[in-house]
Protein backbone atom coordinates (compact mmCIF):
# COMPACT_ATOMS: atom_id res chain seq x y z
CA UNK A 1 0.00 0.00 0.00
CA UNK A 2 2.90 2.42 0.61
CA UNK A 3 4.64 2.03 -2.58
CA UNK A 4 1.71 2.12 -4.35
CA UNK A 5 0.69 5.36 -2.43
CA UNK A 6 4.27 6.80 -3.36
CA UNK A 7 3.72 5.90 -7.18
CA UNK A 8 0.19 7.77 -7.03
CA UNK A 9 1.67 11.14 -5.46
CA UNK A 10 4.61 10.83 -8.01
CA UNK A 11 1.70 10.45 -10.60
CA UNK A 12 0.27 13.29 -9.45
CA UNK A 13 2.67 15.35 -9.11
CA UNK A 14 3.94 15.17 -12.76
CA UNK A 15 0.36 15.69 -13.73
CA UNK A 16 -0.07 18.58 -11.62
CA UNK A 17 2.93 20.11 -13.21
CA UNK A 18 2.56 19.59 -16.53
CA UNK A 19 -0.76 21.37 -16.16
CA UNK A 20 1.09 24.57 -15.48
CA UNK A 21 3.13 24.24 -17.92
CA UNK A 22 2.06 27.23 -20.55
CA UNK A 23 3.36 30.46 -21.95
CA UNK A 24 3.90 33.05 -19.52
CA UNK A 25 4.17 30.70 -16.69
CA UNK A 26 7.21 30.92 -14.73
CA UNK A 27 9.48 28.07 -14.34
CA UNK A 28 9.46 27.88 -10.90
CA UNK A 29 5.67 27.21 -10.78
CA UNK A 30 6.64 23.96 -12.06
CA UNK A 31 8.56 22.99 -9.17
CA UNK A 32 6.24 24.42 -6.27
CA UNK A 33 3.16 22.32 -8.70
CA UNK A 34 5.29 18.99 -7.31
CA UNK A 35 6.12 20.50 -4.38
CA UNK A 36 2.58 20.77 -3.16
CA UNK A 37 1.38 17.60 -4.42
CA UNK A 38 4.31 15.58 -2.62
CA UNK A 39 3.37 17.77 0.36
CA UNK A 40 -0.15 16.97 0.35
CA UNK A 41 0.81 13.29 0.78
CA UNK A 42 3.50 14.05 3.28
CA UNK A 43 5.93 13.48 1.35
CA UNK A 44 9.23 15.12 0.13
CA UNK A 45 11.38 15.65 -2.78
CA UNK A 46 14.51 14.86 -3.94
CA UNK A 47 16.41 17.88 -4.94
CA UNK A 48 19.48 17.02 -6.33
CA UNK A 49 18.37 15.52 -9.50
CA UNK A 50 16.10 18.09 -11.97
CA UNK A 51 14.34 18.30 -15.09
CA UNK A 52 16.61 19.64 -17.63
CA UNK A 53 16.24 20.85 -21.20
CA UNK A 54 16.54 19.01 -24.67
CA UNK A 55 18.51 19.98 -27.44
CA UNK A 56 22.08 20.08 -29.00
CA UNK A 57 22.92 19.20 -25.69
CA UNK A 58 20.77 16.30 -23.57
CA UNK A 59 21.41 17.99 -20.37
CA UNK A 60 21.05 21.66 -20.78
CA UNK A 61 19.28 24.94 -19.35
CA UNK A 62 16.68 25.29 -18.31
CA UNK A 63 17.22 22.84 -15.04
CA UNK A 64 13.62 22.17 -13.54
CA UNK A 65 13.54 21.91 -9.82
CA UNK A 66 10.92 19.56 -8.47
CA UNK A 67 10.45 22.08 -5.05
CA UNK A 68 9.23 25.45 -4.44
CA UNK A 69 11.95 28.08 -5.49
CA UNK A 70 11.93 32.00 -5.81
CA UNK A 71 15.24 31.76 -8.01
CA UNK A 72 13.17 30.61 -11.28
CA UNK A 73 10.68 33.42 -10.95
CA UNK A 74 11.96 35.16 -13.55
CA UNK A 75 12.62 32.71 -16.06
CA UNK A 76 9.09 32.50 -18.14
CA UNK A 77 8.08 29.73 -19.99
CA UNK A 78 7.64 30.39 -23.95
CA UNK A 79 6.46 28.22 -27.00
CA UNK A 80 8.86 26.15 -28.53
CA UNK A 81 10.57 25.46 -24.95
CA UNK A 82 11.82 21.52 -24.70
CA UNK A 83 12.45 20.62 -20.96
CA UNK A 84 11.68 17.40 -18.81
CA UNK A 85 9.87 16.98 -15.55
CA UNK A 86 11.44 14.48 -13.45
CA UNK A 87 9.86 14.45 -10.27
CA UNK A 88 11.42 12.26 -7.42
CA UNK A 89 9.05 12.03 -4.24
CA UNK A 90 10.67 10.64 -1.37
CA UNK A 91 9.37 9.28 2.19
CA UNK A 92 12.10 10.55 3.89
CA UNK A 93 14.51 13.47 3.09
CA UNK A 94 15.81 14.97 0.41
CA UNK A 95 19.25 13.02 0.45
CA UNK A 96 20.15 10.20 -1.85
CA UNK A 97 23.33 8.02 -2.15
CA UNK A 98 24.53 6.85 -5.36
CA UNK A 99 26.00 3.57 -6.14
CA UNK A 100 28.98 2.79 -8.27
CA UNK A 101 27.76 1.50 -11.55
CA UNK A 102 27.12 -2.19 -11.68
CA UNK A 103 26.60 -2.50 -7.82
């Protein structure tokens, strides 16, 4: 029941920010759209990892965080913008460990 509860509010939360994803928007409403959905369930997110942008270069501006933010206020979502939304929702904190490849 808990993973399945996690999956749901991860679910969610990429639904609820794609849904504010339009032109004039500002980036950061992106992350504070997964922010309060992974809130709502009492859960966190991870914030090292973010959505990132697609083009000459796979992992390229603009980086999306998955948390509320002031610092992407200004940055305003336009037509033709290609970014991902990665949300991570965690049970616990924000910290993650990463294993050596293979292990």
């Amino acid at each position: 029941v808990t993973a399945r509860r996690l999956v749901r509010a991860a679910r969610e939360s990429l639904l609820a920010a794609v849904s504010v994803c339009r032109p004039g928007n500002s980036l950061s409403s992106i992350g504070a759209a997964v922010h309060d959905v992974a809130d709502a369930y009492g859960y966190g997110t991870v914030r090292k990892y973010r959505g990132h942008g697609i083009g000459s270069e796979f992992h390229r501006a603009p980086f999306v965080k998955h948390y509320r933010n002031a610092e992407d206020d200004d940055v305003i979502l336009r037509p033709g913008m290609i970014f991902t939304i990665e949300p991570m929702i965690t049970e616990g904190t924000e910290e993650c460990t990463e294993w050596e490849a293979g292990g």
